[in-house]
Structures are given as structure tokens and as C-alpha cells.
N, C-alpha and C. Protein backbone atom coordinates (compact mmCIF):
# COMPACT_ATOMS: atom_id res chain seq x y z
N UNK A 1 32.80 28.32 97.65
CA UNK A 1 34.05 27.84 97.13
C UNK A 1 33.89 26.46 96.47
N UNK A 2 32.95 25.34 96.94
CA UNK A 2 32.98 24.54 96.56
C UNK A 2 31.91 24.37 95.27
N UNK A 3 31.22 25.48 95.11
CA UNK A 3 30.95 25.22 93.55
C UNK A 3 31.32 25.43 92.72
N UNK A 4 32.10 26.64 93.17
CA UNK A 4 33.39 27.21 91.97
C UNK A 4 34.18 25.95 91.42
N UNK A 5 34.76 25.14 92.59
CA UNK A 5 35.73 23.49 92.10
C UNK A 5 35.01 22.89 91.15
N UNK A 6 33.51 23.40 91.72
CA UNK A 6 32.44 21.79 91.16
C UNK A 6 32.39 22.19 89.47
N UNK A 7 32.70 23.88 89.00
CA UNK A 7 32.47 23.96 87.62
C UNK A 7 33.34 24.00 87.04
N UNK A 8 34.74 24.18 88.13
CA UNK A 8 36.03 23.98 87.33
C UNK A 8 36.23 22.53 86.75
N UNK A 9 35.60 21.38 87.99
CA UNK A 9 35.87 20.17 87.53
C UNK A 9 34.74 20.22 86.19
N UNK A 10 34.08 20.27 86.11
CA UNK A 10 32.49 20.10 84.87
C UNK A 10 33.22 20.69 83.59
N UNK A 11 34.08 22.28 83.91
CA UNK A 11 34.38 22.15 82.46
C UNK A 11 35.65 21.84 82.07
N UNK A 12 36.24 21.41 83.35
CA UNK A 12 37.73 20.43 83.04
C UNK A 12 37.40 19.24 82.53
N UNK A 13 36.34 18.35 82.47
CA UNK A 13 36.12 17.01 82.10
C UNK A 13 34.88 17.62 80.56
N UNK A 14 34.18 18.70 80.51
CA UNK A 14 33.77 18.74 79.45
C UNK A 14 34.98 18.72 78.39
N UNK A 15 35.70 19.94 78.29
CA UNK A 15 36.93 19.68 77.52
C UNK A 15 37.77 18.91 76.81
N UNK A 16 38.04 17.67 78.38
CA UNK A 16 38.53 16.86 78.21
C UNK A 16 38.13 15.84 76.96
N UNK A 17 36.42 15.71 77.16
CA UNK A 17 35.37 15.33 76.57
C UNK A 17 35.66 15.59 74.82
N UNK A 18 35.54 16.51 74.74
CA UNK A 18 35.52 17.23 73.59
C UNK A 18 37.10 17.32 72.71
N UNK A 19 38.21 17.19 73.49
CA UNK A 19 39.88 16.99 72.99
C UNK A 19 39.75 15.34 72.75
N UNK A 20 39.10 14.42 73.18
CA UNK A 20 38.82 13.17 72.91
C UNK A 20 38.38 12.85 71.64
N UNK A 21 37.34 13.04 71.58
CA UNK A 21 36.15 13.19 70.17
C UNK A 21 36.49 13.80 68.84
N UNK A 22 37.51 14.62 69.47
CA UNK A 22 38.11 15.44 68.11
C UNK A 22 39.30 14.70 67.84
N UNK A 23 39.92 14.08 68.54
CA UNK A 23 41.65 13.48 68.56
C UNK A 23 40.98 11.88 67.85
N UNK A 24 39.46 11.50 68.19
CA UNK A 24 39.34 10.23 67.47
C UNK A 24 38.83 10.17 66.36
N UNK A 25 38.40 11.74 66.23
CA UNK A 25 37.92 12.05 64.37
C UNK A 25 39.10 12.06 63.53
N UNK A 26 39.81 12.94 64.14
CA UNK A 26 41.31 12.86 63.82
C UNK A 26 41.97 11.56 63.25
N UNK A 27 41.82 10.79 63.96
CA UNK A 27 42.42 9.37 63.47
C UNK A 27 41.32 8.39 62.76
N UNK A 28 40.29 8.34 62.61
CA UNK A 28 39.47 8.15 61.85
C UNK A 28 39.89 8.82 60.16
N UNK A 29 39.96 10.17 60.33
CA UNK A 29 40.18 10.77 59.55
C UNK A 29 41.62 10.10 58.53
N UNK A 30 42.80 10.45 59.33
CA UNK A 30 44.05 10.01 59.10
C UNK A 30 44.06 8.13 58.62
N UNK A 31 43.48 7.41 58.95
CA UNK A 31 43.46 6.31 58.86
C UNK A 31 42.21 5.76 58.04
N UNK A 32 41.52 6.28 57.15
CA UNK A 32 40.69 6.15 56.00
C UNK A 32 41.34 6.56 55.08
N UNK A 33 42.30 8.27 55.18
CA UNK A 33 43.13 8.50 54.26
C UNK A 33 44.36 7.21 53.90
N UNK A 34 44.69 6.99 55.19
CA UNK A 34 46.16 6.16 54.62
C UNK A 34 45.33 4.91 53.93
N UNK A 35 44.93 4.48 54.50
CA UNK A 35 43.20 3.19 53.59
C UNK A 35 43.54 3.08 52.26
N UNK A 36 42.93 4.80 51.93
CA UNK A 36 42.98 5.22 49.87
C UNK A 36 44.20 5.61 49.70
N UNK A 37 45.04 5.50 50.65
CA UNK A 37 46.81 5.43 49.68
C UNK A 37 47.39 4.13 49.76
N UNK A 38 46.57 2.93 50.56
CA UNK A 38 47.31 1.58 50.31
C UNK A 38 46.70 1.27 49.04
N UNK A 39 45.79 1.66 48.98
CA UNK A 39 44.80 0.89 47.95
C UNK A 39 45.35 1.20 46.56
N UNK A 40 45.85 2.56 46.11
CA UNK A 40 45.99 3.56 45.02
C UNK A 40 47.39 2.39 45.08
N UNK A 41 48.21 2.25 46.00
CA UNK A 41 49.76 1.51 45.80
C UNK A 41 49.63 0.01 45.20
N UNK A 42 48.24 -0.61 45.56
CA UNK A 42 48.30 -2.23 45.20
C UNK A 42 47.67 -2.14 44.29
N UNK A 43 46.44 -0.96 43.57
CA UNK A 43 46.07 -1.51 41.85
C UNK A 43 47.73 -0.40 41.02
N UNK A 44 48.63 0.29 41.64
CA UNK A 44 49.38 0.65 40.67
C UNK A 44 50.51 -0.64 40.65
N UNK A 45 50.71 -1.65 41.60
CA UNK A 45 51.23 -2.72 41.26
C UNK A 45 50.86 -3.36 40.70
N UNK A 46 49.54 -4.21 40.61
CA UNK A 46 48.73 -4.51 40.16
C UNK A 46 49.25 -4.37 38.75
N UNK A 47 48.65 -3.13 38.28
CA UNK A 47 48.93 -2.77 36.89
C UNK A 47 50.69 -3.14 36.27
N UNK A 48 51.40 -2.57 36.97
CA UNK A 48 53.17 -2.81 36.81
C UNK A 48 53.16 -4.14 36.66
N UNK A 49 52.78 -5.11 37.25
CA UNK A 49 52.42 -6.36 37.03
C UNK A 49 51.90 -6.87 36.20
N UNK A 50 50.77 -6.26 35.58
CA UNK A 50 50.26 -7.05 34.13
C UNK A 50 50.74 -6.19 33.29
N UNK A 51 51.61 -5.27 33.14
CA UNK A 51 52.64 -4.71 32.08
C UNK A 51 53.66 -5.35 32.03
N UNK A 52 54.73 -5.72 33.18
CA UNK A 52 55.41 -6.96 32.93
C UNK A 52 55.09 -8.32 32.54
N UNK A 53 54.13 -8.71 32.89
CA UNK A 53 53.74 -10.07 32.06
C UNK A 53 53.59 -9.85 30.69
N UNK A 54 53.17 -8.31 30.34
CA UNK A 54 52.45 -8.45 28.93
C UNK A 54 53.98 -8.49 27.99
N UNK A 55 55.05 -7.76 28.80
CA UNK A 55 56.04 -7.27 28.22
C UNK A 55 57.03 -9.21 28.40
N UNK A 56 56.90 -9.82 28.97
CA UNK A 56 57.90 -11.07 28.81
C UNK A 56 56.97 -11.74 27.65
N UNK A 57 55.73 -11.85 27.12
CA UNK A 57 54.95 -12.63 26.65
C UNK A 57 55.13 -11.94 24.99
N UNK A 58 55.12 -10.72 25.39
CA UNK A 58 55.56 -9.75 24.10
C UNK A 58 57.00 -10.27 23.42
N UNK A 59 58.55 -10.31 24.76
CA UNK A 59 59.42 -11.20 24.52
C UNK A 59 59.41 -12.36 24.08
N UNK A 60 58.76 -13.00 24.03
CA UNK A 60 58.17 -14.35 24.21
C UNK A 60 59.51 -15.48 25.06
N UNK A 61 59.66 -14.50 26.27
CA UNK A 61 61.03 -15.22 26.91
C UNK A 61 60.05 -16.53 27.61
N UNK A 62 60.53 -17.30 27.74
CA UNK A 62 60.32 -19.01 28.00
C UNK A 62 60.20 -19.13 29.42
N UNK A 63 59.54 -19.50 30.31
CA UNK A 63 59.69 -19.01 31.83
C UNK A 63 59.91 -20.81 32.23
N UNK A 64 61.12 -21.42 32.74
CA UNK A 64 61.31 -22.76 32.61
C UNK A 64 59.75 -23.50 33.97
N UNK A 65 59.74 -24.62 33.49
CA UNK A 65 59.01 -25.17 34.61
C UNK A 65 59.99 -25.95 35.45
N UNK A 66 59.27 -26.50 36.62
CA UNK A 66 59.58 -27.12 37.76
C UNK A 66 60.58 -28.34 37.29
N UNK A 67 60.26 -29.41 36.26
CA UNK A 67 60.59 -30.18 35.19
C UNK A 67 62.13 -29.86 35.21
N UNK A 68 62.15 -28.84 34.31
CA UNK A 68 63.29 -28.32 33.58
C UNK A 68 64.61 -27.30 34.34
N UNK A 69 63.70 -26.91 35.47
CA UNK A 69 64.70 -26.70 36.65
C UNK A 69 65.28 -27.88 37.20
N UNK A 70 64.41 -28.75 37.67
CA UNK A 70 65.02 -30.12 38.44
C UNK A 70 65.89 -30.30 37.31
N UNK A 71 65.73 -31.28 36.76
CA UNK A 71 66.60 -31.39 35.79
C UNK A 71 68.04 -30.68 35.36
N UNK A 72 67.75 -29.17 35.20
CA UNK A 72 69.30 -28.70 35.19
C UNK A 72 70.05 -28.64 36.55
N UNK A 73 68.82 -28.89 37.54
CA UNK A 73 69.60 -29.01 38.96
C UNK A 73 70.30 -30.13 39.27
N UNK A 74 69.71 -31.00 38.43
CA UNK A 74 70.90 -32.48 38.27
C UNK A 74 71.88 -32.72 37.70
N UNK A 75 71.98 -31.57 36.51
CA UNK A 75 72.89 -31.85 35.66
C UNK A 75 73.94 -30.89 36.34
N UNK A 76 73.68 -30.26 37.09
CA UNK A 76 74.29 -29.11 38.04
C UNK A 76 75.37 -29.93 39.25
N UNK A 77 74.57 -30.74 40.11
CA UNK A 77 75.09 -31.80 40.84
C UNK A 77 76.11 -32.44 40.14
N UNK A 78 75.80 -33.08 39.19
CA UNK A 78 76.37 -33.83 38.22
C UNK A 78 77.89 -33.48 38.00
N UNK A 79 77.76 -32.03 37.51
CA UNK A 79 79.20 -31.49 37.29
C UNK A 79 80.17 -30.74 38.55
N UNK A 80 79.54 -30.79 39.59
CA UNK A 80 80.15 -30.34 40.66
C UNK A 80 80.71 -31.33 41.42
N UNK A 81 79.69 -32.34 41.19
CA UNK A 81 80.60 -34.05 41.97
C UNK A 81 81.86 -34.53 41.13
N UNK A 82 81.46 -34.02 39.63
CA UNK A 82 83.07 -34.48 39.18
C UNK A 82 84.09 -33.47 39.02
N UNK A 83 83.69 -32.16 39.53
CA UNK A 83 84.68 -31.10 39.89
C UNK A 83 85.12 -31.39 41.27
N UNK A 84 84.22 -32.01 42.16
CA UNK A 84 85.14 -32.36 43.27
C UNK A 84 85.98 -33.47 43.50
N UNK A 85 85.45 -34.54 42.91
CA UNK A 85 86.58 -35.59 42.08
C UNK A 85 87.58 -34.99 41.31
N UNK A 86 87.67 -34.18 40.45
CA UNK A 86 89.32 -33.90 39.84
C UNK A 86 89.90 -32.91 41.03
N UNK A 87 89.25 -32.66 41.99
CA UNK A 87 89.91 -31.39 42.59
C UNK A 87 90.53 -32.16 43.90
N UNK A 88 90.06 -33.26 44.34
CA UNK A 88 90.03 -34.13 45.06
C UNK A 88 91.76 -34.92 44.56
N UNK A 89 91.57 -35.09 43.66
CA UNK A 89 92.77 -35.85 43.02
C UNK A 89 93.72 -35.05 43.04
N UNK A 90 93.44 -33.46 42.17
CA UNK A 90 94.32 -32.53 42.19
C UNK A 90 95.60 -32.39 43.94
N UNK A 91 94.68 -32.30 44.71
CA UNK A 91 94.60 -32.07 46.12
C UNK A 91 95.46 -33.44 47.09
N UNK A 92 94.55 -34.47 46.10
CA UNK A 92 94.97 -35.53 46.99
C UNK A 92 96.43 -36.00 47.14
N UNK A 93 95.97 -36.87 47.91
CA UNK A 93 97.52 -37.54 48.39
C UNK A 93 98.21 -38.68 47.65
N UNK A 94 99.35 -38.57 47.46
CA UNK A 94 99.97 -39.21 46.41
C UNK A 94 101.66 -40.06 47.22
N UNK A 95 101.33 -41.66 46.95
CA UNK A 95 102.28 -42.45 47.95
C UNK A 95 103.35 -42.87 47.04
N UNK A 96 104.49 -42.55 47.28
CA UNK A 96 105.79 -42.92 46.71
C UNK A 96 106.71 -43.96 47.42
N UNK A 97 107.23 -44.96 47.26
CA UNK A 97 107.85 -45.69 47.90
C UNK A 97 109.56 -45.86 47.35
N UNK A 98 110.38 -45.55 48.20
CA UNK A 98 111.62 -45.12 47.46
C UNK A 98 112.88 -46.78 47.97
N UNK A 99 113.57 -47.04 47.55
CA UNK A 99 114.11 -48.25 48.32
C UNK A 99 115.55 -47.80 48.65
N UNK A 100 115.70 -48.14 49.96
CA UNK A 100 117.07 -48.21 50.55
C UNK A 100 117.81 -49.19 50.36
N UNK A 101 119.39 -48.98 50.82
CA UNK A 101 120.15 -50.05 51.30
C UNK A 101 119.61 -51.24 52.12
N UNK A 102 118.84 -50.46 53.41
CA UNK A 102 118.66 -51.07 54.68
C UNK A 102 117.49 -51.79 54.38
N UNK A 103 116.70 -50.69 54.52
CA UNK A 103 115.11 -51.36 54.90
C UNK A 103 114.03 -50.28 53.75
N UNK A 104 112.83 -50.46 53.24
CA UNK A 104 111.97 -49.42 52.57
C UNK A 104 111.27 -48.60 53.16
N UNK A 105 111.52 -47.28 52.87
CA UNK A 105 110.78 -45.83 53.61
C UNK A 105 109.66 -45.74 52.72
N UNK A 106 108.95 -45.50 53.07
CA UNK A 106 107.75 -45.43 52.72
C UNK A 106 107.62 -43.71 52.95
N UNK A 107 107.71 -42.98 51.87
CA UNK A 107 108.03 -41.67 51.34
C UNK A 107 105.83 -41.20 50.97
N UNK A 108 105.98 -40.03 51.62
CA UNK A 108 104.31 -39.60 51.12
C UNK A 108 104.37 -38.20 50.63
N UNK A 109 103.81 -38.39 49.74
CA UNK A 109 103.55 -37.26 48.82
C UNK A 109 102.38 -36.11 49.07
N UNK A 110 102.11 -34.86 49.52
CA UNK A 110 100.90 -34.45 49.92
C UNK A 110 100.57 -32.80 49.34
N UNK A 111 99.90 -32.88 48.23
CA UNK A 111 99.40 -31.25 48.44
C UNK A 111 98.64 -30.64 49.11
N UNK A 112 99.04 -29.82 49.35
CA UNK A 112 98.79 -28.41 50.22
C UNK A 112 98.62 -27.27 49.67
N UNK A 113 97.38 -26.93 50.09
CA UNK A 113 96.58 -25.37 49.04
C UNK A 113 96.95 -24.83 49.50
N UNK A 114 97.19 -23.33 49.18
CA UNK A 114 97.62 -22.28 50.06
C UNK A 114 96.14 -21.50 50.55
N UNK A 115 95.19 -22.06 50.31
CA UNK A 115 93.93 -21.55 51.09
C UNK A 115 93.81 -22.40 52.24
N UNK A 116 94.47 -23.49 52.59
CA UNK A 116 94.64 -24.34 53.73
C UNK A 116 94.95 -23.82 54.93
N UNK A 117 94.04 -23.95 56.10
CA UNK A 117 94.76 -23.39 56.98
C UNK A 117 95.46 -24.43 57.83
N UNK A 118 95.50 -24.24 59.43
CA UNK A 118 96.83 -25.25 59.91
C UNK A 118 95.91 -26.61 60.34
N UNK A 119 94.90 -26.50 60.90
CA UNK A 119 93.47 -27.31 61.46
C UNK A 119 93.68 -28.26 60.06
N UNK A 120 93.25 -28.17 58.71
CA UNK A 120 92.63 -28.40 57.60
C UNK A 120 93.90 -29.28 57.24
N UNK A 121 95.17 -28.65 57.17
CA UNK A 121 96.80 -29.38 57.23
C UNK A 121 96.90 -30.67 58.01
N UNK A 122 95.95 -30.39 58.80
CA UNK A 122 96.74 -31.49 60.13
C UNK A 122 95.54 -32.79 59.65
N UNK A 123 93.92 -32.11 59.29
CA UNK A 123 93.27 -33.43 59.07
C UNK A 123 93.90 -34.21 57.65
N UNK A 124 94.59 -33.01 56.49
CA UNK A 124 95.02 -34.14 55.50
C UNK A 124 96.69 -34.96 55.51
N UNK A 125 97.08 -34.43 56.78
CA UNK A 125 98.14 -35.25 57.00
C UNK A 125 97.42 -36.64 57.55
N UNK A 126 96.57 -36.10 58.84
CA UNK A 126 95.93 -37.62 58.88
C UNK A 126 95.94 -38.51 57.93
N UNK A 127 95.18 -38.34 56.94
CA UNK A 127 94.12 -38.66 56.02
C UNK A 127 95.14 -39.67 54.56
N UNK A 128 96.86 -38.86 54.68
CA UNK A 128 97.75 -38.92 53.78
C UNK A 128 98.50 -39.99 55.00
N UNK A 129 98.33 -40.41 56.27
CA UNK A 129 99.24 -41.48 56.75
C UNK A 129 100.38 -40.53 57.27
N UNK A 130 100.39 -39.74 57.41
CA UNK A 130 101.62 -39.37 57.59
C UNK A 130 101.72 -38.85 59.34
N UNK A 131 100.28 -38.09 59.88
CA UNK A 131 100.94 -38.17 61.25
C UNK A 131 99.81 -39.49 61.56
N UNK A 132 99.43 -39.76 62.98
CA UNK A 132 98.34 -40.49 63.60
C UNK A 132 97.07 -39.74 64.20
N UNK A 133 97.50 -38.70 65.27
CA UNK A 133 96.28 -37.96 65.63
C UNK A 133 96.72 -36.49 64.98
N UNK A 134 95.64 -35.91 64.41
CA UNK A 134 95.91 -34.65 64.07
C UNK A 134 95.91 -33.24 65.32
N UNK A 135 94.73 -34.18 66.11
CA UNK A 135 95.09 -33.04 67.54
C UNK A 135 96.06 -33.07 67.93
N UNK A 136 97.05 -33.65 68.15
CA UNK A 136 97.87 -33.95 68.87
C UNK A 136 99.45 -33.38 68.07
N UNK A 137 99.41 -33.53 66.68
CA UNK A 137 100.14 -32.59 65.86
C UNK A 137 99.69 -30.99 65.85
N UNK A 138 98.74 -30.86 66.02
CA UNK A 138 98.18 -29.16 65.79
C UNK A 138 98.28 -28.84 67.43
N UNK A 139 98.19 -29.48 68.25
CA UNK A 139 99.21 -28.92 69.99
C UNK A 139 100.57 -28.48 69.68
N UNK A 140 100.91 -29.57 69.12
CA UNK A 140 102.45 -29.56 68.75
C UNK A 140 102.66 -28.07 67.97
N UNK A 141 102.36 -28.25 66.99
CA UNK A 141 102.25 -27.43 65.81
C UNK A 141 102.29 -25.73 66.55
N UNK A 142 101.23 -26.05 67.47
CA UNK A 142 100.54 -24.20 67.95
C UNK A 142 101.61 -24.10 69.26
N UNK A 143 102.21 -24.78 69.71
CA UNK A 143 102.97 -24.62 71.11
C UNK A 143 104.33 -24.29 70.34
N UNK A 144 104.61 -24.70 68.93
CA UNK A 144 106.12 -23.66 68.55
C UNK A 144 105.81 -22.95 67.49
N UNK A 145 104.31 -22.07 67.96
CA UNK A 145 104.07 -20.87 67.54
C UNK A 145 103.89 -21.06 65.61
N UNK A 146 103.66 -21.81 64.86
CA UNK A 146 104.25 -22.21 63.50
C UNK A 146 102.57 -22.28 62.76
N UNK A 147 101.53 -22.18 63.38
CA UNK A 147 100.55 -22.05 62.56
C UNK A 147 100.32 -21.33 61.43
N UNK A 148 100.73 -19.90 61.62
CA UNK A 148 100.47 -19.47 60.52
C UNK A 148 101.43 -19.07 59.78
N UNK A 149 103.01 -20.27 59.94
CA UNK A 149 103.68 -20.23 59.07
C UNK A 149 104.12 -21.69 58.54
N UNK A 150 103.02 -22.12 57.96
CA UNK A 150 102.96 -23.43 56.91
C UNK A 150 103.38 -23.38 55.62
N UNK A 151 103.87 -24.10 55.07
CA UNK A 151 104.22 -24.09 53.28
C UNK A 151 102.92 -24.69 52.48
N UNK A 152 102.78 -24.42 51.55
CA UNK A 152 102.39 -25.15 50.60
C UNK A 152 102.57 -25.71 49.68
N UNK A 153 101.73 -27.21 48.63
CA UNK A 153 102.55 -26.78 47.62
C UNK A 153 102.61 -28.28 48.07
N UNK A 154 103.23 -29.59 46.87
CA UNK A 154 103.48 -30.82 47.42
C UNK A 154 104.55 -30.88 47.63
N UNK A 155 104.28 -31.63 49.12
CA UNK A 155 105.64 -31.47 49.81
C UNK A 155 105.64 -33.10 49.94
N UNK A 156 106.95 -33.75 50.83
CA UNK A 156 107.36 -35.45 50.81
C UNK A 156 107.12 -35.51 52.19
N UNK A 157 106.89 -36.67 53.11
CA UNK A 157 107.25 -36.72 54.15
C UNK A 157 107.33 -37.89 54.03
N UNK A 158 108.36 -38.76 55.23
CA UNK A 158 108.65 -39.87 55.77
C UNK A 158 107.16 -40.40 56.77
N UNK A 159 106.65 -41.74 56.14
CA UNK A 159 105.74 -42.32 56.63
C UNK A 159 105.36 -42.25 58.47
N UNK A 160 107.04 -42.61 59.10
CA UNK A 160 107.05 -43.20 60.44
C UNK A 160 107.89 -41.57 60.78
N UNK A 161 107.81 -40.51 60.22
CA UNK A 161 108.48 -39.50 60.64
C UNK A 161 108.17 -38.52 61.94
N UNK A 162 108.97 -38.46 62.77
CA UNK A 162 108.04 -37.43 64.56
C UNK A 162 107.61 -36.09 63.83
N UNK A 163 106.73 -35.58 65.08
CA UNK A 163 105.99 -34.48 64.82
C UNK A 163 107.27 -33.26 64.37
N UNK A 164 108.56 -33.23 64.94
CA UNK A 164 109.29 -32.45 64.59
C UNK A 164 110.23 -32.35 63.42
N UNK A 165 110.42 -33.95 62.47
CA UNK A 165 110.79 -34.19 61.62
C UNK A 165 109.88 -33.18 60.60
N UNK A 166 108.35 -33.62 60.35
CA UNK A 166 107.25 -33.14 60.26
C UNK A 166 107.58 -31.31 60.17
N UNK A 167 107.21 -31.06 60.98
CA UNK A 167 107.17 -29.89 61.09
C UNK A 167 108.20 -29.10 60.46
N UNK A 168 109.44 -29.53 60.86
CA UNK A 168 110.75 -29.06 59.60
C UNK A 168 109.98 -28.90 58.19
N UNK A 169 109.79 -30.02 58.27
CA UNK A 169 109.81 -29.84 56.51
C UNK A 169 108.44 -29.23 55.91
N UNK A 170 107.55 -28.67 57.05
CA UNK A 170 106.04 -28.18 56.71
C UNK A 170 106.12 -26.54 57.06
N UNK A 171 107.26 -25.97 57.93
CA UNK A 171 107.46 -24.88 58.80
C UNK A 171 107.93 -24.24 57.63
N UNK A 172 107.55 -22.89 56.91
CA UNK A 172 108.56 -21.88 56.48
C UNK A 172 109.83 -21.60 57.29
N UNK A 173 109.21 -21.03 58.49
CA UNK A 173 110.83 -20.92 58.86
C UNK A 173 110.77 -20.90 60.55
């Protein structure tokens, strides 16, 4: 009985032997092939590549240098700093002073984008004098529910005016 095991094991591990050797020709095999299909992919780029060069040079399109990029990248800056200067102005805050009987109110003028949200409202009220802390208006503001019903659009407010004066006149409804 026990030599019978002894040749079952001999040609269970020959086998084994032999499903090895063939499974690593196998991938030998498979992996020389994929080899000559990377290769066939980088001279057909290769080539696509010096057909496009030949074809912009054929254009004779101008390919800018480093130079001439910087450069329009300044002149780029250039016009965006004074688009944010007129937009800035557009935007900004504008102080009116009106005179009473009594005493002078000091009246503020403020636009408001309608891409503004209530956060963004409250820093250019800061910013326009009109409240003091903006956290402390946007508590206010979110505790009678009114965030996301702001006006836009230049509106007036009273300099020394409370958060609820305020809010009247900033609240749709």
C-alpha cells in the first residue's frame, strides 16, 4: 500500500512539475508578445509625432516662447487688476451725507450683487460702516430665518442704524 502512495505522490508532484514549466512558458510567451505590441505603439507615435511637427512647420504656425508667454501673462494680470478695480468701484460702497433739522445722518450707500450671498453681505456691510461685527449681524440675520431672503441692488442705510433697522431695509420680506 505504501508504494502505491509513494507513486501516487511521484506522479502527483511530476505533474505538478510539468503544469509549472508550461504555465511559465506561457507567460514568457504572453509577455514577449505584449513586449512587440508596446513597441509597434511607441514607433507608431513616434511617427504621428514627426507628422505633426512636419504638418505645424508646413503651417508655419509660430509656437510662442517662454519670453512671449511671460509677457502676455503680464499683460494678462495687467487687465484683470484693472477689471477688478472698475468692478470694485462698480460694487463698492458709496457715502452720502444728507442734513437734518437736528443733527447729520450720515446715510450709506451699498451695492449688492445678486450673486452675493448672506456671509459675503454681512463682510461688505462691515467694510461700507454700516454694521460693526459682521458675525454678530449674520446670528442676527440667520436666527429670523432671512438669509436667503436678501435684496439686492444699491440700497441706503443709516450709519448708527440696529441690526433690525438693517435688516428691514435688506429683508425682501
Amino acid at each position: 500500500m505504501r508504494i502505491r502512495n509513494n507513486k501516487k505522490v511521484t506522479f502527483w508532484l511530476i505533474g505538478l512539475g510539468c503544469g509549472m514549466i508550461i504555465s511559465g512558458i506561457t507567460m514568457m510567451v504572453y509577455i514577449l508578445s505584449c513586449e512587440s505590441a508596446i513597441r509597434e505603439i511607441v514607433k507608431e507615435n513616434e511617427v504621428h509625432a514627426e507628422k505633426q511637427t512636419d504638418e505645424i512647420k508646413a503651417q508655419q504656425i509660430e509656437i510662442p516662447s517662454n519670453e512671449k508667454i511671460s509677457s502676455a501673462l503680464q499683460e494678462l494680470k495687467q487687465e484683470i487688476s484693472g477689471l477688478k478695480k472698475e468692478t470694485q468701484e462698480e460694487e463698492g460702497i458709496e457715502k452720502s451725507s444728507t442734513l437734518t433739522d437736528e443733527n447729520q445722518n450720515e446715510k450709506i450707500k451699498v451695492f449688492i450683487s445678486k450673486r452675493m450671498n448672506a456671509i459675503e453681505i454681512c463682510k461688505l456691510l462691515k467694510e461700507a460702516g454700516v454694521i460693526e461685527d459682521e458675525k454678530n449681524f449674520f446670528d442676527y440675520v440667520s436666527a429670523q430665518n432671512k438669509t436667503r431672503y436678501l435684496k439686492s441692488g444699491v440700497l441706503e442705510f443709516e450709519k448708527e442704524a440696529s441690526n433690525e433697522e438693517i435688516l428691514a431695509i435688506l429683508a425682501i420680506r
